[in-house]
C-alpha atoms as a PDB file:
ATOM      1  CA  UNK A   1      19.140  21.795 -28.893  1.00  0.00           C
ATOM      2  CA  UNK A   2      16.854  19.253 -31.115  1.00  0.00           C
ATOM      3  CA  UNK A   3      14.403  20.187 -33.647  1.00  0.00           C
ATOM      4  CA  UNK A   4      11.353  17.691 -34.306  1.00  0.00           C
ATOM      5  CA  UNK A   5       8.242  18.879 -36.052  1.00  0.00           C
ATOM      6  CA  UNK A   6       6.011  15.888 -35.211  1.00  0.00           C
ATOM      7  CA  UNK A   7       6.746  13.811 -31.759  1.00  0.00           C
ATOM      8  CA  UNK A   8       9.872  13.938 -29.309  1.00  0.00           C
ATOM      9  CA  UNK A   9      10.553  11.414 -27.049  1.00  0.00           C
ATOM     10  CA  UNK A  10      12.213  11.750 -23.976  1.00  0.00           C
ATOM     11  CA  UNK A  11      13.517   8.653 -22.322  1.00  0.00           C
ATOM     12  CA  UNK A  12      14.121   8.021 -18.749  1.00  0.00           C
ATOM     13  CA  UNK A  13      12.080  11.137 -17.984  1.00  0.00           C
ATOM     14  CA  UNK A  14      12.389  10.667 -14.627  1.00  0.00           C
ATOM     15  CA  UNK A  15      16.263  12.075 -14.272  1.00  0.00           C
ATOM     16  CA  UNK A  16      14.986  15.610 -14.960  1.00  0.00           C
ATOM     17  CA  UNK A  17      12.987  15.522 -11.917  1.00  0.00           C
ATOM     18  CA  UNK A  18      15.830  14.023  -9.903  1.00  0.00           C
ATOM     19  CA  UNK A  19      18.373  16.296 -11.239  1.00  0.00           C
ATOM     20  CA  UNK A  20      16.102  19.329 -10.893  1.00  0.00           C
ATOM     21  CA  UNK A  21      16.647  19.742 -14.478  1.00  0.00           C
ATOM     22  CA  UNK A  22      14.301  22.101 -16.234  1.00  0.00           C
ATOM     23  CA  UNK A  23      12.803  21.437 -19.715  1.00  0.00           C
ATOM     24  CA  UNK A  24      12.507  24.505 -22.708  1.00  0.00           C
ATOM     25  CA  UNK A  25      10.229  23.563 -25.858  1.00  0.00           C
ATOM     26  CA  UNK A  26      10.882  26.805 -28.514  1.00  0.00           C
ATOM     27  CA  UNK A  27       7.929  26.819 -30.735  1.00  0.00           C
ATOM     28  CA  UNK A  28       8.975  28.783 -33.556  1.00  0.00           C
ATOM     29  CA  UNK A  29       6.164  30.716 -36.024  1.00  0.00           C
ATOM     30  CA  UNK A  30       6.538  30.552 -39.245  1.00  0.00           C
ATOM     31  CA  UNK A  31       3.810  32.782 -40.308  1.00  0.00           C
ATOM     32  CA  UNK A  32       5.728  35.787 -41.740  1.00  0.00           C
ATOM     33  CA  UNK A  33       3.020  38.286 -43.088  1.00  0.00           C
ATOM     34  CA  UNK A  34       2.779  42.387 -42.556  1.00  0.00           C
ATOM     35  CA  UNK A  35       1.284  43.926 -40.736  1.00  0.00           C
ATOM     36  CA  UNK A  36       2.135  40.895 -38.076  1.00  0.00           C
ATOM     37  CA  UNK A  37      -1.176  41.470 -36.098  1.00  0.00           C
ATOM     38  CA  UNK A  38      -2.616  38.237 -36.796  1.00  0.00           C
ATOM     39  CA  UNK A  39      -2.883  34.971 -34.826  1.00  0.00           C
ATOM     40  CA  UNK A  40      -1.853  31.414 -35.298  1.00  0.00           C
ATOM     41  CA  UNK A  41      -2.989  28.696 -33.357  1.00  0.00           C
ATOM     42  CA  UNK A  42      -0.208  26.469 -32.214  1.00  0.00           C
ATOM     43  CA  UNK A  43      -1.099  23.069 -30.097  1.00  0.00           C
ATOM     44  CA  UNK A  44       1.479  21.611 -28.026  1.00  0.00           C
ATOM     45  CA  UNK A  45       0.935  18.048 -26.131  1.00  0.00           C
ATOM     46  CA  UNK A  46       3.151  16.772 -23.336  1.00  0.00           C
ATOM     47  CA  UNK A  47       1.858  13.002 -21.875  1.00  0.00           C
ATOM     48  CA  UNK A  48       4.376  10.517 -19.887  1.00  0.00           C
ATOM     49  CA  UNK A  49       3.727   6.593 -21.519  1.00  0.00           C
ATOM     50  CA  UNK A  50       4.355   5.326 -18.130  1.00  0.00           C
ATOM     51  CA  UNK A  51       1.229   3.126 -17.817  1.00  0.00           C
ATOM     52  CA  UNK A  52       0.176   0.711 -15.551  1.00  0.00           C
ATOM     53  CA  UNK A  53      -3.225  -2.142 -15.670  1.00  0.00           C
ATOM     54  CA  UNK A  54      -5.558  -1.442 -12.830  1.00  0.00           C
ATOM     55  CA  UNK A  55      -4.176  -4.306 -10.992  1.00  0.00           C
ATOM     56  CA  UNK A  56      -6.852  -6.634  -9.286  1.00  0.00           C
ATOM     57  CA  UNK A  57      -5.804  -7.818  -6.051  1.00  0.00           C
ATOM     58  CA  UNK A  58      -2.382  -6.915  -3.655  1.00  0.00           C
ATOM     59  CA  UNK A  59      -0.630  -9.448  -1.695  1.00  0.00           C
ATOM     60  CA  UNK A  60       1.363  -7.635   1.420  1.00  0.00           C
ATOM     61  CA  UNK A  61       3.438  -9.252   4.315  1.00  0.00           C
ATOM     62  CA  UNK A  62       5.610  -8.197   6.776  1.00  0.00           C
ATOM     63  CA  UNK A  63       8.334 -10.200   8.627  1.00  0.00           C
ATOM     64  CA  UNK A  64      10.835 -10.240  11.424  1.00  0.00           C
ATOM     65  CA  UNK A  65       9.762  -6.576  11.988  1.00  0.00           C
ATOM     66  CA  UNK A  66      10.988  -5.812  16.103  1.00  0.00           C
ATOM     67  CA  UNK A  67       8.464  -4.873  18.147  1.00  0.00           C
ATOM     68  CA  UNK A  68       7.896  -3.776  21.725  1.00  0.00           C
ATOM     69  CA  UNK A  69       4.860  -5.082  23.857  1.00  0.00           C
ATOM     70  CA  UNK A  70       3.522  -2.708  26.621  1.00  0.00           C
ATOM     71  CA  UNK A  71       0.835  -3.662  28.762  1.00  0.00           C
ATOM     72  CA  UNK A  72      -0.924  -0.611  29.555  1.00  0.00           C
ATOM     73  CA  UNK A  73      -1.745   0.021  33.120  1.00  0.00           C
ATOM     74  CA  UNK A  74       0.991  -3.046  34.128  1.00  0.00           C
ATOM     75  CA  UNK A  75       4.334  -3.727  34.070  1.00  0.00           C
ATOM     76  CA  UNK A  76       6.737  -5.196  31.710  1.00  0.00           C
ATOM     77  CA  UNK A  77       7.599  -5.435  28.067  1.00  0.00           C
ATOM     78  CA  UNK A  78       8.831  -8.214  25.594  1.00  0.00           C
ATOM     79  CA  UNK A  79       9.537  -8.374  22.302  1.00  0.00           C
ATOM     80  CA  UNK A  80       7.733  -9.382  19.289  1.00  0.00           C
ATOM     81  CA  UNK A  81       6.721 -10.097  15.757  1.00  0.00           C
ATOM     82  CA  UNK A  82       4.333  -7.619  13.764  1.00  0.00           C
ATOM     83  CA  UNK A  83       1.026  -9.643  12.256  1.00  0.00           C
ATOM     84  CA  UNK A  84      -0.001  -7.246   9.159  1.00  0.00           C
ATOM     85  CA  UNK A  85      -2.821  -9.900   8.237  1.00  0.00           C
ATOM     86  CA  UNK A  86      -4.394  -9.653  11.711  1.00  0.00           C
ATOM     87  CA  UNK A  87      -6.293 -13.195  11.188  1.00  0.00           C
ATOM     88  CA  UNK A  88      -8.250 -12.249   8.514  1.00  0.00           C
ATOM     89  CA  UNK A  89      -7.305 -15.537   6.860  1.00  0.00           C
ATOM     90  CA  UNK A  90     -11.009 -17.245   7.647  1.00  0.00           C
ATOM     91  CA  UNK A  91     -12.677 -14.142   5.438  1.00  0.00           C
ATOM     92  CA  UNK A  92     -10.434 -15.175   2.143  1.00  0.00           C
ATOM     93  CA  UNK A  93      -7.340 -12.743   2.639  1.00  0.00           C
ATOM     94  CA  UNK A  94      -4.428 -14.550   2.798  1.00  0.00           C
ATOM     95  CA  UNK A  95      -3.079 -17.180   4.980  1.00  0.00           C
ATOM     96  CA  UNK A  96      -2.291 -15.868   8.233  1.00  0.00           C
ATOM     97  CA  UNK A  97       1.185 -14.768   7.180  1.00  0.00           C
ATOM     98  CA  UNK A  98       0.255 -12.491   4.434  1.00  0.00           C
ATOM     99  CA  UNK A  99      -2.347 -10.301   3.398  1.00  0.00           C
ATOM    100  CA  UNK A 100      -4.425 -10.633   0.210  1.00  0.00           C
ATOM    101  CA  UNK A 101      -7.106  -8.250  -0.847  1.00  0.00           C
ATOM    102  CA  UNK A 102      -8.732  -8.833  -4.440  1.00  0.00           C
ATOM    103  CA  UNK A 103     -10.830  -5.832  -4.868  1.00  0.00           C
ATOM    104  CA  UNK A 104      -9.237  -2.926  -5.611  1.00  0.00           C
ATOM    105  CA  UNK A 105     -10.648   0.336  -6.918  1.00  0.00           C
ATOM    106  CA  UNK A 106      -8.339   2.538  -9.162  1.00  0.00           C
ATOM    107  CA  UNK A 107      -8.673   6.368  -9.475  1.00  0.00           C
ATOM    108  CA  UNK A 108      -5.873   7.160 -12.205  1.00  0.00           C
ATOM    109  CA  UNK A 109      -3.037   5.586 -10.161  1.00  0.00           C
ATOM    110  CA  UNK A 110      -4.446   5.660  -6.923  1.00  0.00           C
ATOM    111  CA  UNK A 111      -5.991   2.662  -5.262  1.00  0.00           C
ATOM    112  CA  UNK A 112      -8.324   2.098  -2.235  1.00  0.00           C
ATOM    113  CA  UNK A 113     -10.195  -1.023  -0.958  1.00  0.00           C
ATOM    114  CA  UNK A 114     -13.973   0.150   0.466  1.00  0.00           C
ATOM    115  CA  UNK A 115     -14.159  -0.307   4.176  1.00  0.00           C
ATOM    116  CA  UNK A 116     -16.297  -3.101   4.224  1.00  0.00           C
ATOM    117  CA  UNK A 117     -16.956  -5.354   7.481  1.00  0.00           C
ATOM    118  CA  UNK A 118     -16.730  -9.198   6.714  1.00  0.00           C
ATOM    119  CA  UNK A 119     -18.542 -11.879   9.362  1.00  0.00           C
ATOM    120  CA  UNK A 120     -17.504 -15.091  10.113  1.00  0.00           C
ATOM    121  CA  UNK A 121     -19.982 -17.930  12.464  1.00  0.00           C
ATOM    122  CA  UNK A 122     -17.921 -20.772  13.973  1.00  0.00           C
ATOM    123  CA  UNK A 123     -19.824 -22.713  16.671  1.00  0.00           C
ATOM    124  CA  UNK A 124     -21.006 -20.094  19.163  1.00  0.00           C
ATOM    125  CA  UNK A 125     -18.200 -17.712  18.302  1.00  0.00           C
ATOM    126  CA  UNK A 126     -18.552 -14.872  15.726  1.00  0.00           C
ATOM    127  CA  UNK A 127     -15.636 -13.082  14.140  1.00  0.00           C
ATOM    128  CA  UNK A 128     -15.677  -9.676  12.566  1.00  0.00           C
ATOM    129  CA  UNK A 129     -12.915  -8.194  10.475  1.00  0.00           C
ATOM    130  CA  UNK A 130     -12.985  -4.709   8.310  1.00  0.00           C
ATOM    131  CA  UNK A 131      -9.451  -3.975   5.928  1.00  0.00           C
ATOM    132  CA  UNK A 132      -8.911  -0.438   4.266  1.00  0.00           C
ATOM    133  CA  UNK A 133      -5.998  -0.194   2.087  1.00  0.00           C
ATOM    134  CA  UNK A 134      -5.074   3.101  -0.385  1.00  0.00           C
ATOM    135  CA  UNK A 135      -1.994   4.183  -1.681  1.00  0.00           C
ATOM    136  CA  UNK A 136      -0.530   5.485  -5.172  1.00  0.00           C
ATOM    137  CA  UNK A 137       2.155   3.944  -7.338  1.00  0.00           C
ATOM    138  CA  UNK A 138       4.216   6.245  -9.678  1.00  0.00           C
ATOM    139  CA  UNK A 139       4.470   4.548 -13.212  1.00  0.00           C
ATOM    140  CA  UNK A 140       7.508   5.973 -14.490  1.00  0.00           C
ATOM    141  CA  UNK A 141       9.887   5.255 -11.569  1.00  0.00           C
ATOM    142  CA  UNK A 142       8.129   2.182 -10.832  1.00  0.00           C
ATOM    143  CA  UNK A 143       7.355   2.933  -7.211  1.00  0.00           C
ATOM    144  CA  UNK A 144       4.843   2.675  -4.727  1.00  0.00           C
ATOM    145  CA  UNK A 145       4.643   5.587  -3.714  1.00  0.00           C
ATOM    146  CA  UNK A 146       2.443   5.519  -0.334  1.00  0.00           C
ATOM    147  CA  UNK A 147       0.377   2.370   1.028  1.00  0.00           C
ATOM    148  CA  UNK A 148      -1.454   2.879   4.161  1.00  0.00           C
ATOM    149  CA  UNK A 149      -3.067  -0.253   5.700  1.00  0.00           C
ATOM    150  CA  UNK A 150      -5.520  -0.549   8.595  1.00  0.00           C
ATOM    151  CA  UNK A 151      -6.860  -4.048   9.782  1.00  0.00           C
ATOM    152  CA  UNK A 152      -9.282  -4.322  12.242  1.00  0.00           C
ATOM    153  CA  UNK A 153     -10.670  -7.535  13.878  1.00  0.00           C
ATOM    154  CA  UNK A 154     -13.434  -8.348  16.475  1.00  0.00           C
ATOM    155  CA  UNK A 155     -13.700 -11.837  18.113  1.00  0.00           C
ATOM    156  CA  UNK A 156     -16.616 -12.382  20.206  1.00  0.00           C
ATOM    157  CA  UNK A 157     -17.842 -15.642  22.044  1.00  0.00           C
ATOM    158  CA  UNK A 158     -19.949 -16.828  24.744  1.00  0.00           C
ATOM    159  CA  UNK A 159     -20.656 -19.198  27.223  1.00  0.00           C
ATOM    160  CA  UNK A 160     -24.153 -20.859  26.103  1.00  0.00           C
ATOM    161  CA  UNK A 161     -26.378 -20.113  23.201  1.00  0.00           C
ATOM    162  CA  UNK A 162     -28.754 -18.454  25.780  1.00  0.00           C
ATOM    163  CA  UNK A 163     -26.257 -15.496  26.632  1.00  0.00           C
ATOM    164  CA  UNK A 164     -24.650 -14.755  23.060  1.00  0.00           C
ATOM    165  CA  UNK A 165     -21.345 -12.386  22.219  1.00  0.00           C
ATOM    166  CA  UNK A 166     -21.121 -11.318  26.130  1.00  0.00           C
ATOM    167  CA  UNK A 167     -18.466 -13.332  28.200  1.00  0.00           C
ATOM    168  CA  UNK A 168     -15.454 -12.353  26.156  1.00  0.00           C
ATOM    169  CA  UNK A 169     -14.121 -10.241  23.394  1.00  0.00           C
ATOM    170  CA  UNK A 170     -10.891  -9.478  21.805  1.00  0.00           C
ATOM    171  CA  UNK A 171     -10.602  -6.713  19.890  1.00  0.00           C
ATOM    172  CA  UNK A 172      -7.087  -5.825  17.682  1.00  0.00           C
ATOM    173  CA  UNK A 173      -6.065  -2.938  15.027  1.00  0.00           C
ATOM    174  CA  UNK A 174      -2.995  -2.679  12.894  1.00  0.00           C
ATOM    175  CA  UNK A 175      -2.254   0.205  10.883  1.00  0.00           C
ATOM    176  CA  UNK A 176       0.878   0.242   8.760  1.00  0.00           C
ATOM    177  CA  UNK A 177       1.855   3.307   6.566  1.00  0.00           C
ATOM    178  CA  UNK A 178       4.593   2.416   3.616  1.00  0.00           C
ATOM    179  CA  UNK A 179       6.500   4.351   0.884  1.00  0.00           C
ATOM    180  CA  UNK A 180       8.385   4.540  -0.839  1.00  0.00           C
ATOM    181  CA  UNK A 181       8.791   1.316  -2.191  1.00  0.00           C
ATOM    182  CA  UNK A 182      10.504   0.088  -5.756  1.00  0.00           C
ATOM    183  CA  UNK A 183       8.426  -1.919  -7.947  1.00  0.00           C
ATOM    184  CA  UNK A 184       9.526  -4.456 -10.423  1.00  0.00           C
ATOM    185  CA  UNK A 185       8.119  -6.039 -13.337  1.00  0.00           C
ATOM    186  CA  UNK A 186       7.813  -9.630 -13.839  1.00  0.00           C
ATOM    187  CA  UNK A 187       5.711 -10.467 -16.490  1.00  0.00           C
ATOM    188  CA  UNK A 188       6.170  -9.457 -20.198  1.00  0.00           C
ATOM    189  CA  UNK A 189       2.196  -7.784 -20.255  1.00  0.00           C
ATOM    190  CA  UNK A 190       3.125  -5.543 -17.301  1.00  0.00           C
ATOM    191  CA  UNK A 191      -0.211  -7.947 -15.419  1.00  0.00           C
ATOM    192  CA  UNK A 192       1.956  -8.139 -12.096  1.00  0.00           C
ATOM    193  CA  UNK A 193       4.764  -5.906 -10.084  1.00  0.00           C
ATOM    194  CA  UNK A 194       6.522  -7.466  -7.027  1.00  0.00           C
ATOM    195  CA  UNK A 195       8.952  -5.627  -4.313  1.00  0.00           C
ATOM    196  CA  UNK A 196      10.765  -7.682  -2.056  1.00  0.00           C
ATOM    197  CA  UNK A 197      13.534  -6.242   0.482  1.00  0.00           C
ATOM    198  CA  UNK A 198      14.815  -6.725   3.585  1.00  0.00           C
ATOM    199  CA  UNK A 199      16.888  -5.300   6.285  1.00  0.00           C
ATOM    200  CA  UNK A 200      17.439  -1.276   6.168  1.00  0.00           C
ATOM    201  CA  UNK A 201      15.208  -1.046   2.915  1.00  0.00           C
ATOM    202  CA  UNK A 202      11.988  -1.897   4.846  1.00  0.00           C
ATOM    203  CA  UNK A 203      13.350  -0.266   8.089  1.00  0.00           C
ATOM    204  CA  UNK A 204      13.377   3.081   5.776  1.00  0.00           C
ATOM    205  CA  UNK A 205       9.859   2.186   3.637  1.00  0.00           C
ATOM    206  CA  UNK A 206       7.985   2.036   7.519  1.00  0.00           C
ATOM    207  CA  UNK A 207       6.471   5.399   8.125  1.00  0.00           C
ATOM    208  CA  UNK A 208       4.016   3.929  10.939  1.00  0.00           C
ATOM    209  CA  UNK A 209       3.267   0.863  12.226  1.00  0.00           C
ATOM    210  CA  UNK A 210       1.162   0.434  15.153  1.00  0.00           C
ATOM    211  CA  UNK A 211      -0.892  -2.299  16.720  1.00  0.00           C
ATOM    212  CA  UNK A 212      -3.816  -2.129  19.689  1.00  0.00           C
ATOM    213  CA  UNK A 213      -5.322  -5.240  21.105  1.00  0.00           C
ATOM    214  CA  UNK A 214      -8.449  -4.691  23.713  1.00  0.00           C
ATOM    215  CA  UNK A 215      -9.538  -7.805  25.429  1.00  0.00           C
ATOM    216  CA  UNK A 216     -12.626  -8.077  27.861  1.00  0.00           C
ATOM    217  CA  UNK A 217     -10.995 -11.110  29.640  1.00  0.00           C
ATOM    218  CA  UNK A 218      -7.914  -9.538  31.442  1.00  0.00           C
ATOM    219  CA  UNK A 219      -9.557  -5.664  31.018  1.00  0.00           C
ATOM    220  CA  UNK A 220      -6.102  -4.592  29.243  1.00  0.00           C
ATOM    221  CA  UNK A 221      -4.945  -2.626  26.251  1.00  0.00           C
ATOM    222  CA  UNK A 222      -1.707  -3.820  24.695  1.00  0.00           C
ATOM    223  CA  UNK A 223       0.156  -1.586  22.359  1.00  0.00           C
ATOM    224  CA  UNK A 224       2.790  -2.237  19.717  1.00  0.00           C
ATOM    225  CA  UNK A 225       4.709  -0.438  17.974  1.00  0.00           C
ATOM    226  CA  UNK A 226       8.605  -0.555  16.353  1.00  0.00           C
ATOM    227  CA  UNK A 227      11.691  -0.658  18.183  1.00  0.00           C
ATOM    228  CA  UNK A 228      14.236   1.566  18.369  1.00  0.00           C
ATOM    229  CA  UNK A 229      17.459   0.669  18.249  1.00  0.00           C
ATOM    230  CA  UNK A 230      18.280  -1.431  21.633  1.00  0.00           C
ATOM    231  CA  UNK A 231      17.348  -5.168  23.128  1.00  0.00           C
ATOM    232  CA  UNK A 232      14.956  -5.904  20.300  1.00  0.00           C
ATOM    233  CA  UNK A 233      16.739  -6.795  17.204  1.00  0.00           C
ATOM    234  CA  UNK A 234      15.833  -8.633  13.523  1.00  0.00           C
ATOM    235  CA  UNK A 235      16.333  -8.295  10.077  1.00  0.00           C
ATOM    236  CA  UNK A 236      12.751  -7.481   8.523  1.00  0.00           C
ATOM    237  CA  UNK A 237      11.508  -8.219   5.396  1.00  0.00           C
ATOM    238  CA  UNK A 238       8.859  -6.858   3.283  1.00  0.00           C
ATOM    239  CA  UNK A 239       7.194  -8.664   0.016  1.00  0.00           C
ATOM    240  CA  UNK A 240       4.324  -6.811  -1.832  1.00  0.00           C
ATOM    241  CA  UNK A 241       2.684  -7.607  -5.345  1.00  0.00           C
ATOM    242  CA  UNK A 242       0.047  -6.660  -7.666  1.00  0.00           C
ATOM    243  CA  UNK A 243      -1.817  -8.634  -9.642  1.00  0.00           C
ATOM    244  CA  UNK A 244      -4.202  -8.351 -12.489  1.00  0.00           C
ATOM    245  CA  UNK A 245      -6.174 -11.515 -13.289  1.00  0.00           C
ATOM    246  CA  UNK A 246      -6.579 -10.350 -16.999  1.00  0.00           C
ATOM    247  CA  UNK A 247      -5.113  -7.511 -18.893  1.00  0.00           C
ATOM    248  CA  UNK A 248      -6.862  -4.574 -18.798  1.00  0.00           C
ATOM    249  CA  UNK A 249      -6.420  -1.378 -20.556  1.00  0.00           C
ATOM    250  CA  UNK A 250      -3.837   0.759 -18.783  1.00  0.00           C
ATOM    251  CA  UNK A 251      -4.339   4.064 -17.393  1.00  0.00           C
ATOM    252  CA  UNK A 252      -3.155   7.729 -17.106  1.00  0.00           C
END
């Protein structure tokens, strides 16, 4: 047993959750006076320091993840790579390989991206791409603890500019579910956390990952999803980070 009178800390707070330890605080009162049928008020505070910057932006990719392709209403099936930044490279997120998104919206330490359709011209072809992203990070263990990703794209083109948007579309979703996932800091003002991991690590972080493409052309529906153990093999990797562009005061 400890005695304090002021402030306690508790370091590594986290170990009495993972040990199912329990916590007693005593609070002992002083106030000896007959006929004892009085009242004092006593205030007790408990608050973890575990704090993290409402980061601006994530960065997200996802590689050598196994796949199988099925071709719905055919036959057949091949392996694959998983694309988590379904081309949405020409709207400003990423390159193609990963994802970037650099508005984030923090609720305590939850985050969410608003659902918000971006449009893209080129020639007589129009793209159209929508990204929703929340999830929740756990400051004391340094975890993500849940990410949930959906990407959706729309590419639609035509023949002559008298018949717009109606010989062709292609039409794709991805929707990846994470967590958890450990965090690391790299920066001295706790401005950015990084994970990177490979192999079993992301093979256990996956809760979902699915992928639809719709195409007008060829009247198909191709699904993906991940393997199983079996004929399609790889060692995947997974590389997330958050960034704030200036620090920020931190949050509960």
């Amino acid at each position: 047993m400890q005695r304090f009178t002021d402030e306690y800390r508790i370091e590594n707070a986290e170990t009495l959750v993972d040990g199912r330890t329990s916590l007693y605080i005593v609070i002992v009162n002083p106030f000896n006076k007959r006929p004892y049928t009085g009242t004092t008020p006593i205030e007790l505070e408990v608050t973890t320091q575990g704090l993290l910057p409402q980061y601006d932006y994530v960065t997200l990719s996802l590689g050598n993840v196994a796949v199988r392709n099925y071709i719905v209403g055919g036959t057949g099936a091949w392996c694959g790579e998983f694309s988590v930044s379904n081309n949405l490279y020409p709207y400003g997120f990423g390159d193609g390989r990963e994802l970037v998104v650099k508005r984030l919206t923090w609720t305590g330490n939850t985050f969410a991206t608003d659902p918000a359709r971006f449009v893209q011209m080129t020639g007589l072809s129009r793209r159209t791409g929508e990204i929703q992203i929340r999830g929740e990070v756990d400051p004391v263990r340094k975890q993500l603890k849940s990410l949930v990703a959906r990407i959706w794209r729309l590419q639609e083109c035509c023949s002559n500019d008298k018949s717009p948007f109606t010989s062709s579309t292609l039409e794709t979703v991805r929707e990846l579910e994470l967590g958890p996932v450990a965090l690391s800091e790299f920066t001295k003002d706790n401005t950015q956390l990084s994970a990177s991991h490979n192999g079993e690590e992301v093979r256990t972080a996956i809760r979902k990952l699915r992928g639809e493409s719709k195409s007008s052309d060829f009247g198909k529906v191709t699904e993906q999803w991940t393997e199983t153990p079996g004929s399609c093999t790889g060692t995947p990797r997974l590389s997330l980070e958050f960034r704030a562009v200036a620090p920020k005061n931190v949050i509960p």
